[in-house]
C-alpha atoms as a PDB file:
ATOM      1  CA  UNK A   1       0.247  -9.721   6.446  1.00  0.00           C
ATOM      2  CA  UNK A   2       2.929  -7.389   4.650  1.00  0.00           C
ATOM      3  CA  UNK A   3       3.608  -5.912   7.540  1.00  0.00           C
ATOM      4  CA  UNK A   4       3.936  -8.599   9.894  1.00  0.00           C
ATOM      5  CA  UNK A   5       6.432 -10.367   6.594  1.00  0.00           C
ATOM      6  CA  UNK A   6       8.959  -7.579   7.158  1.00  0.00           C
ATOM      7  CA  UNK A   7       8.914  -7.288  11.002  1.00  0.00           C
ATOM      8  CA  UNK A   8       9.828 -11.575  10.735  1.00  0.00           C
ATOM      9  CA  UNK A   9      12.928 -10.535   8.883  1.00  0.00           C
ATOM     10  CA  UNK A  10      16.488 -10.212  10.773  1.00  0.00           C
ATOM     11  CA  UNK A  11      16.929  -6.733   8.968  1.00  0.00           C
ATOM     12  CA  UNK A  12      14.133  -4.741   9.025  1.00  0.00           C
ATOM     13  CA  UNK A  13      10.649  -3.025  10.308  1.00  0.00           C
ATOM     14  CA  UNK A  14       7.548  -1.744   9.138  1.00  0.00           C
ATOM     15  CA  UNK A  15       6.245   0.737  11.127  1.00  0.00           C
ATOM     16  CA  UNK A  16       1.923   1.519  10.347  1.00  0.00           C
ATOM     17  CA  UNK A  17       2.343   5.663   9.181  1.00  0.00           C
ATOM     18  CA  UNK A  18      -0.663   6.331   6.856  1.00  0.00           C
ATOM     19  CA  UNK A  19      -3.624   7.416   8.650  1.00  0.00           C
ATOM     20  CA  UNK A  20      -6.001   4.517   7.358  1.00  0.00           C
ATOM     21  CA  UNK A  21      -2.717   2.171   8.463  1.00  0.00           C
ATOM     22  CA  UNK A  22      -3.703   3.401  11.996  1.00  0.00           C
ATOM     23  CA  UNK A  23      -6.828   4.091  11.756  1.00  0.00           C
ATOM     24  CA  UNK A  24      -8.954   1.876  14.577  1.00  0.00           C
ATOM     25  CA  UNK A  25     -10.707  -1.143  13.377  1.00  0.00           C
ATOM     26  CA  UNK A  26     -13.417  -0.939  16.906  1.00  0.00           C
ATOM     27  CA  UNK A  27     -16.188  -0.427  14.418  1.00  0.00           C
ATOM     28  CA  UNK A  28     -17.576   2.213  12.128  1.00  0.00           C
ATOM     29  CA  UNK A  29     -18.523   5.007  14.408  1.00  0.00           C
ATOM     30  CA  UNK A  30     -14.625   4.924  16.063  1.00  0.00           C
ATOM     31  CA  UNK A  31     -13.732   4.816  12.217  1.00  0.00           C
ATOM     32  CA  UNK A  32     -15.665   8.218  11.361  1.00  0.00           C
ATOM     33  CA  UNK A  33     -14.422  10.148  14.534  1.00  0.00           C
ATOM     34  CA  UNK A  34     -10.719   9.203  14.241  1.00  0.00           C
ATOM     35  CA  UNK A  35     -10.803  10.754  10.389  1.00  0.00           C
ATOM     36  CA  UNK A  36     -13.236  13.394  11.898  1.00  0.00           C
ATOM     37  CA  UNK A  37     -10.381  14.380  14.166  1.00  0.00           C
ATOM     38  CA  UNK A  38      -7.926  14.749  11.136  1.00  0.00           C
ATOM     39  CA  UNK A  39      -9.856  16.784   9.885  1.00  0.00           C
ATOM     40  CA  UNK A  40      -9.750  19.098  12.829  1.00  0.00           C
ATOM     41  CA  UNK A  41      -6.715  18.446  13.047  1.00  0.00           C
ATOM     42  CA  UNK A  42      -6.067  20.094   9.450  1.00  0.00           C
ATOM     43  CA  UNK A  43      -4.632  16.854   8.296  1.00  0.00           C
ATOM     44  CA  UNK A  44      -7.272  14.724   6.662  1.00  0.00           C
ATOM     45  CA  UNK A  45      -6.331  15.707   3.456  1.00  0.00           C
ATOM     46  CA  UNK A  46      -2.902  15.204   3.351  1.00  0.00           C
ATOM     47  CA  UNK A  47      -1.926  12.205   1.949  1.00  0.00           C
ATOM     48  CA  UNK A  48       0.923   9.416   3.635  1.00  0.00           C
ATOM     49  CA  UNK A  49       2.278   6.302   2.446  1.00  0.00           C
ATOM     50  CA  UNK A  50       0.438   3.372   5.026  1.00  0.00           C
ATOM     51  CA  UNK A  51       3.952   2.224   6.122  1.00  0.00           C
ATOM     52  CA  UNK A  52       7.793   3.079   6.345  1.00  0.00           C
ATOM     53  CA  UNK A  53      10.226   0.555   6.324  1.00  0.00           C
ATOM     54  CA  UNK A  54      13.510   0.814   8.968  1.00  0.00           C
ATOM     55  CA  UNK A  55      16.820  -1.158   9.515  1.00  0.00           C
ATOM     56  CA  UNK A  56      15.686  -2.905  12.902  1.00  0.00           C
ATOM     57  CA  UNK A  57      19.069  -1.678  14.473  1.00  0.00           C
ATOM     58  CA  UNK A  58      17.231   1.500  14.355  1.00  0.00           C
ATOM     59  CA  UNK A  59      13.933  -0.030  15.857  1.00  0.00           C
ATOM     60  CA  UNK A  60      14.045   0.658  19.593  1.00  0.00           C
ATOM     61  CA  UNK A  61      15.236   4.634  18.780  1.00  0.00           C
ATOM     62  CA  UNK A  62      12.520   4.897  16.872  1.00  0.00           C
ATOM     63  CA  UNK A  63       9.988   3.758  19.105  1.00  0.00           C
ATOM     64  CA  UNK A  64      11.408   5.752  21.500  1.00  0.00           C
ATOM     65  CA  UNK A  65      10.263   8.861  18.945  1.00  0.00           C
ATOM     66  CA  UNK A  66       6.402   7.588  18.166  1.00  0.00           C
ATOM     67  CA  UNK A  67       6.240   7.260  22.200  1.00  0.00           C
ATOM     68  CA  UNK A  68       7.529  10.694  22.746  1.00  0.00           C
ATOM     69  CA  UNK A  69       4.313  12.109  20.681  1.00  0.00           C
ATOM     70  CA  UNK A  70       1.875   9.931  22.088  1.00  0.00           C
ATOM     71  CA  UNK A  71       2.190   6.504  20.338  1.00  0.00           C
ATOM     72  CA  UNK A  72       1.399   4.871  17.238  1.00  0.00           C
ATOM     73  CA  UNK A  73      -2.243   6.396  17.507  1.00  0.00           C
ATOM     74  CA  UNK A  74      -1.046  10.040  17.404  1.00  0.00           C
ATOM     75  CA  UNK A  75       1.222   9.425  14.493  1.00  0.00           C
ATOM     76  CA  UNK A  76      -1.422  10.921  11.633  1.00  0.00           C
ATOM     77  CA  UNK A  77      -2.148  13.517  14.213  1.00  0.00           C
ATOM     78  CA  UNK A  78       1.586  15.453  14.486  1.00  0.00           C
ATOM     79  CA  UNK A  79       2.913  17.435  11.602  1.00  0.00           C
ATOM     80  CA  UNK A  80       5.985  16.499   9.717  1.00  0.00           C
ATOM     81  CA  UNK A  81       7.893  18.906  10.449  1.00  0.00           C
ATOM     82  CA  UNK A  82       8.198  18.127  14.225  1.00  0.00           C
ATOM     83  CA  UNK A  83      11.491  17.867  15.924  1.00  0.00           C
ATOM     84  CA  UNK A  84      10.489  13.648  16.661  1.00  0.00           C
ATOM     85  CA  UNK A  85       8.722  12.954  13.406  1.00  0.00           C
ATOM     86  CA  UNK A  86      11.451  14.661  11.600  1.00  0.00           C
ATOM     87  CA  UNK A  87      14.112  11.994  13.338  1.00  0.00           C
ATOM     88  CA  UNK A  88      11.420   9.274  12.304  1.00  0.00           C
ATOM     89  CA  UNK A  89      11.507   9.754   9.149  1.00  0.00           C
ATOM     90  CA  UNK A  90      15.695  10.239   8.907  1.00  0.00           C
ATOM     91  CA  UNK A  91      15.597   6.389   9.494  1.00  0.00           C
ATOM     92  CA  UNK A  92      13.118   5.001   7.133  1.00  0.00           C
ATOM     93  CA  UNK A  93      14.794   3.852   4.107  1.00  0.00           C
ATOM     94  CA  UNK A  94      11.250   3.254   1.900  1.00  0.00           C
ATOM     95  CA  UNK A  95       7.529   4.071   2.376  1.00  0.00           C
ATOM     96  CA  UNK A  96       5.018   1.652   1.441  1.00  0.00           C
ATOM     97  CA  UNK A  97       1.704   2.396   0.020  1.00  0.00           C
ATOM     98  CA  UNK A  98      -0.629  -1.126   0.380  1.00  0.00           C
ATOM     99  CA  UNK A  99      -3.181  -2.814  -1.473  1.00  0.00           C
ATOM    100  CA  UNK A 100      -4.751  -5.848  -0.940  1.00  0.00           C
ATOM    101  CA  UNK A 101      -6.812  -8.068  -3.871  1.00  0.00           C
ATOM    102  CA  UNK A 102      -9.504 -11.304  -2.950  1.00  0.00           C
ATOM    103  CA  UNK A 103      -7.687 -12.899  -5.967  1.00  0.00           C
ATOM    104  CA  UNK A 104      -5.679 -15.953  -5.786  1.00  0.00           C
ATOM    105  CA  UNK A 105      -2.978 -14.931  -8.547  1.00  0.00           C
ATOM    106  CA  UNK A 106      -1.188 -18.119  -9.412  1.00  0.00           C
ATOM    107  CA  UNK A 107      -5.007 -18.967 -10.541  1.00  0.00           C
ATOM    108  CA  UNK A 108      -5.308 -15.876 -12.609  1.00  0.00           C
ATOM    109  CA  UNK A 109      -6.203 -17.121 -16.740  1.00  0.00           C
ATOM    110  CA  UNK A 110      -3.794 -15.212 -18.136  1.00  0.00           C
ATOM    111  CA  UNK A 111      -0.729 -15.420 -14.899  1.00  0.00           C
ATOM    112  CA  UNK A 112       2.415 -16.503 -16.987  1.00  0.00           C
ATOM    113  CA  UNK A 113       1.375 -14.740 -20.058  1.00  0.00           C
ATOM    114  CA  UNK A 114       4.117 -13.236 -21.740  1.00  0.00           C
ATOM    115  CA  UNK A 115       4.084  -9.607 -23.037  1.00  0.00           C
ATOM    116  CA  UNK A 116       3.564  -9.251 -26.176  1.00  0.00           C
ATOM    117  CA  UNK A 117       3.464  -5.685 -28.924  1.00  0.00           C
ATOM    118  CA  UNK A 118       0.180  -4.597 -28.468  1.00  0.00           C
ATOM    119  CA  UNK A 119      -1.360  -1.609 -30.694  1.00  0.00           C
ATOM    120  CA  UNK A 120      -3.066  -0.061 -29.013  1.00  0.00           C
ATOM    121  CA  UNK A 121       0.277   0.874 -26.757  1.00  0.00           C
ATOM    122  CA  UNK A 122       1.732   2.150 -29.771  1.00  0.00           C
ATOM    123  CA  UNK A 123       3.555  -1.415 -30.269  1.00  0.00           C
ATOM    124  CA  UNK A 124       4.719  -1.410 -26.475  1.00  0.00           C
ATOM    125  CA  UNK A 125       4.787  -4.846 -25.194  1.00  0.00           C
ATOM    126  CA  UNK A 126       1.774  -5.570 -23.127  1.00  0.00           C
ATOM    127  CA  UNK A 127      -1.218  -8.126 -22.486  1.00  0.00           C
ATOM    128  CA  UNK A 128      -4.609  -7.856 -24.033  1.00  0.00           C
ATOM    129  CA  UNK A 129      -6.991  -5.345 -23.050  1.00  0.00           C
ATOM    130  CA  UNK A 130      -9.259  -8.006 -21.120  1.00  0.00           C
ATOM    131  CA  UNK A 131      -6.254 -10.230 -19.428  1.00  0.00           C
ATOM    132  CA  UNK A 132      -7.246 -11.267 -16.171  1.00  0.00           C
ATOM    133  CA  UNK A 133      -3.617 -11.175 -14.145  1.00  0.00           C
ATOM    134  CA  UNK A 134      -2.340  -9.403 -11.088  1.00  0.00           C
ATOM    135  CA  UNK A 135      -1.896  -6.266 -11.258  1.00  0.00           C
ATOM    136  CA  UNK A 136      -0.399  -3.598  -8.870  1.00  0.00           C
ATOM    137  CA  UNK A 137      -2.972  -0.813  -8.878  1.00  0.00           C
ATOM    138  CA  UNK A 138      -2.270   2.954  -7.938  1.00  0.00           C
ATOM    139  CA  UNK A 139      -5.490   5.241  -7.827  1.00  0.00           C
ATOM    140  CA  UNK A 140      -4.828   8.741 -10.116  1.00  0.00           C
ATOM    141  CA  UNK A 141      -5.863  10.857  -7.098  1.00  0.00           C
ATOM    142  CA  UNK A 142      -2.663   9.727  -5.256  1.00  0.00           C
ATOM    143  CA  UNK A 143      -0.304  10.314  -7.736  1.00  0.00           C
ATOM    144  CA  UNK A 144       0.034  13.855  -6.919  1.00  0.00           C
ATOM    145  CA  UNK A 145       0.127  13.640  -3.335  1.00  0.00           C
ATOM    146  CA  UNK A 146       2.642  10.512  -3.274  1.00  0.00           C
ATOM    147  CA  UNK A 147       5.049  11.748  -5.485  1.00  0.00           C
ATOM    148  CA  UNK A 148       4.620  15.549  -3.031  1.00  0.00           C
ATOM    149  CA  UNK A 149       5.411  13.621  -0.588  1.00  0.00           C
ATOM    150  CA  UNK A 150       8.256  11.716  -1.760  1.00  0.00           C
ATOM    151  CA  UNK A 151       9.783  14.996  -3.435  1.00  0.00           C
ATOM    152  CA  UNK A 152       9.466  16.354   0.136  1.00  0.00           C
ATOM    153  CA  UNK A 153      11.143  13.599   1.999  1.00  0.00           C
ATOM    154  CA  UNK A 154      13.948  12.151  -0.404  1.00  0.00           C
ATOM    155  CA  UNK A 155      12.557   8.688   0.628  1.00  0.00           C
ATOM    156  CA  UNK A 156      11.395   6.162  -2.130  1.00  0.00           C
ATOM    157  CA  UNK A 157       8.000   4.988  -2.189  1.00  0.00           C
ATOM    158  CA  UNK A 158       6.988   1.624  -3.398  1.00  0.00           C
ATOM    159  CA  UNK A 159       3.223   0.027  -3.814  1.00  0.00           C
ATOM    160  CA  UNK A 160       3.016  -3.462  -2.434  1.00  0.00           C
ATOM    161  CA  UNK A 161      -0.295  -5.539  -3.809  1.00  0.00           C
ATOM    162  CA  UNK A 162      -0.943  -8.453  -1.657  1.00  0.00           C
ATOM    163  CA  UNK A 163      -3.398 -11.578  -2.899  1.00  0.00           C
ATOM    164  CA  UNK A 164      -4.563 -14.944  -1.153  1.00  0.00           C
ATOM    165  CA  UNK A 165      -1.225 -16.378  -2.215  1.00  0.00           C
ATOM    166  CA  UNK A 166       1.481 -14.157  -3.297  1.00  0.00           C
ATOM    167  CA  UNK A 167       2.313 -10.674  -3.455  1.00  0.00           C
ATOM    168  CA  UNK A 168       4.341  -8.339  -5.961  1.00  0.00           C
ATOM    169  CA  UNK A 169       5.694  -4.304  -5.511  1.00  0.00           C
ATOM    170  CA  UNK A 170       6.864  -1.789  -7.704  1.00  0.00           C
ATOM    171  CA  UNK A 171       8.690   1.698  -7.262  1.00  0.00           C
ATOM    172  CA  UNK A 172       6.460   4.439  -7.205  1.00  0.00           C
ATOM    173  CA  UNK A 173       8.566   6.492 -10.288  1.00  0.00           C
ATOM    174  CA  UNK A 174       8.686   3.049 -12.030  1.00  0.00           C
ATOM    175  CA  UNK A 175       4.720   3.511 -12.428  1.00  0.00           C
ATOM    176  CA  UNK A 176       5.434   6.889 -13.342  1.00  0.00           C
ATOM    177  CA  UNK A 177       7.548   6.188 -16.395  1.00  0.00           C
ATOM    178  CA  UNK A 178       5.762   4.120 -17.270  1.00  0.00           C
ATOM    179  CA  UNK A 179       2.420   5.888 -17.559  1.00  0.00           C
ATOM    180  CA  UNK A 180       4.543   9.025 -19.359  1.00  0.00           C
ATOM    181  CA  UNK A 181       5.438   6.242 -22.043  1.00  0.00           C
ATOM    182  CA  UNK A 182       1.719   5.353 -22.180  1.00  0.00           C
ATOM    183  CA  UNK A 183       2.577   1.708 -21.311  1.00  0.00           C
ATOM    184  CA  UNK A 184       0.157   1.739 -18.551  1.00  0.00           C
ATOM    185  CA  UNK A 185      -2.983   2.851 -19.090  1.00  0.00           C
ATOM    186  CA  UNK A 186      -5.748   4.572 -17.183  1.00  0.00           C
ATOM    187  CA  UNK A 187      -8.480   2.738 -16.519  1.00  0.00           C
ATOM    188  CA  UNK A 188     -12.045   4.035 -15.036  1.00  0.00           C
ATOM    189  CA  UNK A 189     -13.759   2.198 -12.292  1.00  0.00           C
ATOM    190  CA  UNK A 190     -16.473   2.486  -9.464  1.00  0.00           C
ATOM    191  CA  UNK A 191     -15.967   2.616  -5.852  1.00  0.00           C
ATOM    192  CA  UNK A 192     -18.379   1.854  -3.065  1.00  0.00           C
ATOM    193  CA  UNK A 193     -18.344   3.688  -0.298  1.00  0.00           C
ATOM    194  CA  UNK A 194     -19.787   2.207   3.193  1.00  0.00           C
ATOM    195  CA  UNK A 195     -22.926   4.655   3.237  1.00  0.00           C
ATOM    196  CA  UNK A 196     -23.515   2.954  -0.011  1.00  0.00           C
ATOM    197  CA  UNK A 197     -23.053   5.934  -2.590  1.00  0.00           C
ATOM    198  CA  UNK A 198     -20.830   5.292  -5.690  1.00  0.00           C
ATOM    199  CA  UNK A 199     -17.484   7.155  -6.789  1.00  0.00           C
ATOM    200  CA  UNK A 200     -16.219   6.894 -10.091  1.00  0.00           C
ATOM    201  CA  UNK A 201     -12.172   6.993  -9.896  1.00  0.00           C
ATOM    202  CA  UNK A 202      -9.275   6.610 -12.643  1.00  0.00           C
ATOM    203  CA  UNK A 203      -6.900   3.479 -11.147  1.00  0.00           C
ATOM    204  CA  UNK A 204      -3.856   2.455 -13.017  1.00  0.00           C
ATOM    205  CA  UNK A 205      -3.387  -1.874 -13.496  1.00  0.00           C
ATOM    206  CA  UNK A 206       0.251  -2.358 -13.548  1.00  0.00           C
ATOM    207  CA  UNK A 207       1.203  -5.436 -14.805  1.00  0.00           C
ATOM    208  CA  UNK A 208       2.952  -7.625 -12.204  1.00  0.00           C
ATOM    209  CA  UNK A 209       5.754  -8.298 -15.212  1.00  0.00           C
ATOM    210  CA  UNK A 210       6.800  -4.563 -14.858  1.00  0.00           C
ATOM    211  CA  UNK A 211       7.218  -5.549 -10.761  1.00  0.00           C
ATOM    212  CA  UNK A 212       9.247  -7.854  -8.578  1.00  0.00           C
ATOM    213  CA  UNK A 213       7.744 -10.493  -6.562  1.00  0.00           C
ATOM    214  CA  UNK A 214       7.407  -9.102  -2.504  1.00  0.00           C
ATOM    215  CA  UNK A 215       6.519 -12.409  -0.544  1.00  0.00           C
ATOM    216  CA  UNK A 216       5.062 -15.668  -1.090  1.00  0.00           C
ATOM    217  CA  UNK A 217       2.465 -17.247   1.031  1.00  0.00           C
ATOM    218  CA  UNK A 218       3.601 -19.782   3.348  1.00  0.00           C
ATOM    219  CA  UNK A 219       0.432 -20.208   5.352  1.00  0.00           C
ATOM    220  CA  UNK A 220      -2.777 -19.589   3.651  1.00  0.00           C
ATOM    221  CA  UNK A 221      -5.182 -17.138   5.126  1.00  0.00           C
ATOM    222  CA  UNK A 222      -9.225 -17.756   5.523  1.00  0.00           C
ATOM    223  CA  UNK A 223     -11.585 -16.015   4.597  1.00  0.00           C
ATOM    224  CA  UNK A 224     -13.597 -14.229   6.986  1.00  0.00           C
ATOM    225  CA  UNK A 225     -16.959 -12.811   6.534  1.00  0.00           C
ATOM    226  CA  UNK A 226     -17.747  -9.092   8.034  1.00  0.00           C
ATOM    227  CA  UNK A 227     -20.044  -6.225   7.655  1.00  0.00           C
ATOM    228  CA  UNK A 228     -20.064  -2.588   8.005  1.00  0.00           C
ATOM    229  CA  UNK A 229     -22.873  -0.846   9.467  1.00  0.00           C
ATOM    230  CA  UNK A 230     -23.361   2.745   8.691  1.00  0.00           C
ATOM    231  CA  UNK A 231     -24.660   5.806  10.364  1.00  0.00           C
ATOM    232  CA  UNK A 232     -28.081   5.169   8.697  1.00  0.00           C
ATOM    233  CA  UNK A 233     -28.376   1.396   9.566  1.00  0.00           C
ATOM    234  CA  UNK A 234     -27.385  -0.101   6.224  1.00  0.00           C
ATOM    235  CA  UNK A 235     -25.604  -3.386   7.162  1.00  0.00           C
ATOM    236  CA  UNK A 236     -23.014  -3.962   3.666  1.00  0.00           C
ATOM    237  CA  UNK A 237     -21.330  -7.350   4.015  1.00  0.00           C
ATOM    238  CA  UNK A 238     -17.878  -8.245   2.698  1.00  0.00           C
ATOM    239  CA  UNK A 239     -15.154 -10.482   2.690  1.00  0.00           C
ATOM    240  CA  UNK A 240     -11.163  -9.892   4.152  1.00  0.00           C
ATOM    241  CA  UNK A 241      -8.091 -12.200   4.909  1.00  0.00           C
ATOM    242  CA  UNK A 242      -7.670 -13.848   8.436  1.00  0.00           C
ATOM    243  CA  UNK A 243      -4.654 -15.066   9.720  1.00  0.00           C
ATOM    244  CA  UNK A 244      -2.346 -16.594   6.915  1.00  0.00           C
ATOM    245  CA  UNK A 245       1.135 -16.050   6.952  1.00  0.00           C
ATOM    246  CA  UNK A 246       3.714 -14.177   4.097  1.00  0.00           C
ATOM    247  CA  UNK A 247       7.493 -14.368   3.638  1.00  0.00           C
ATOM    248  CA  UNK A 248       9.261 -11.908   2.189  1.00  0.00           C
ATOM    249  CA  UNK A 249      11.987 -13.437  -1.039  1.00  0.00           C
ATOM    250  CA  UNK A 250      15.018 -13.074  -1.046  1.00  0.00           C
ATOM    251  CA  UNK A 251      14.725 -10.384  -4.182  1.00  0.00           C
ATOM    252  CA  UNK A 252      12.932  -7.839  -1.796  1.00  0.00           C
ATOM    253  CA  UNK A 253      14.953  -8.162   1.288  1.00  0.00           C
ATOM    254  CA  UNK A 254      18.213  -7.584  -1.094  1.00  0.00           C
ATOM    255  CA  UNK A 255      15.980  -4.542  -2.527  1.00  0.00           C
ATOM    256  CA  UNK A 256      15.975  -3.348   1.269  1.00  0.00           C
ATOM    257  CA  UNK A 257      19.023  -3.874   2.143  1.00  0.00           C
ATOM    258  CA  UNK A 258      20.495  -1.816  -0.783  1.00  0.00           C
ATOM    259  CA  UNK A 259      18.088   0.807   0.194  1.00  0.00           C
ATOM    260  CA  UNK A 260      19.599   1.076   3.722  1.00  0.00           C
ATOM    261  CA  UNK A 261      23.476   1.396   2.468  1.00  0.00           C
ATOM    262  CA  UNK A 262      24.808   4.392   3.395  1.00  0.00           C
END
């Protein structure tokens, strides 16, 4: 819905980059080759933000680029460093790394909470170690390869964190000072992976205070039901966003549009 927010403004367009932005959604098995092929490819550990955001006077050159290696598709597939991705990424003025969160955050007990001292961040303000608020969350094995890649490019990454009804962002080095000041704090927590086997992974919360609001919902999605199947036959159910509809605020498109001076 993020992505499909910035493409309705006048301004600007997100174009998928990350591989799991483009990876194919034509069931598991597709899902396994295309990161199967990565691999091959030498590429399937590299890590790259899931979108990058362009002036749309810029659109039609740059579609012009992705066709010229293949399409959106082979994007994840062709080094940086060649001659059409390199003119890709000249135009982008942010890359996006997405989350999404079955929360509605307006909802949220402790939403509107002001910050407060806390001690155990050293008197930083804060909430209390149990709040229940949105939060913009960045995992601690992406920190490396986010800010590599942003080093690399000279292009500023955000995180965006959609919900059911709202969604906030938050510069990438923002998050970083504020984890060096110990005002964000690691937290541990499990992952499930589709074959069923857990991972235990360090996230950061940020606290949507510390962010700026992205987009509001203007049409509210539903809530589909789905279900992977994996190579062994287990059948895990889950729950994702159909339809709906976001709008950018003003705030963010004035963030992007100062991002695209020259």
């Amino acid at each position: 819905m993020l992505e499909a927010a910035v493409n309705r403004t006048l301004e600007f367009v997100a174009i998928p980059y990350g591989p799991s932005g483009v990876a194919p959604d034509t069931g598991v098995r597709d899902f396994e080759l295309y990161f199967e092929r990565l691999e091959h490819a030498g590429l399937g550990k590299l890590k790259r933000p899931d979108l990058l955001i362009i002036q749309k006077r810029h659109a039609e050159k740059v579609r012009q680029e992705i066709k010229a290696i293949g399409g959106d598709q082979e994007l994840p597939f062709t080094r940086e460093d060649n001659p059409h991705m390199r003119k890709i990424l000249a135009k982008a003025v942010m890359a996006v790394e997405c989350e999404n969160s079955l929360w509605e955050s307006r909802r949220m007990p402790d939403f509107l909470s002001p910050l407060r001292p806390q001690k155990r961040l050293g008197g930083q303000l804060g909430l209390r170690k149990a709040a229940v608020v949105p939060t913009i969350i960045l995992k601690e094995e992406d920190r490396r390869p986010l800010r590599a890649w942003q080093n690399r490019h000279k292009i500023p990454i955000h995180l965006w964190h959609g919900f059911y009804d709202q969604a906030y962002g938050i510069a990438f080095k923002e998050i970083e000072r504020l984890i060096r000041k110990g005002q964000v704090e690691p937290y541990r927590q499990t992952f499930q992976a589709p074959g069923g086997a857990t991972t235990d992974k360090i996230i950061y919360k940020v606290l949507y205070h510390h962010g700026y609001l992205l987009a509001k919902g203007v049409k509210k999605p539903s809530l589909a039901a789905d279900s992977i199947t994996d190579k062994n036959g287990h059948i895990l159910p889950y729950v994702r966003f159909e339809g709906g509809r976001f709008d950018l605020v003003d705030e963010a498109i004035n963030l992007l549009r100062g991002m695209g001076l020259p």
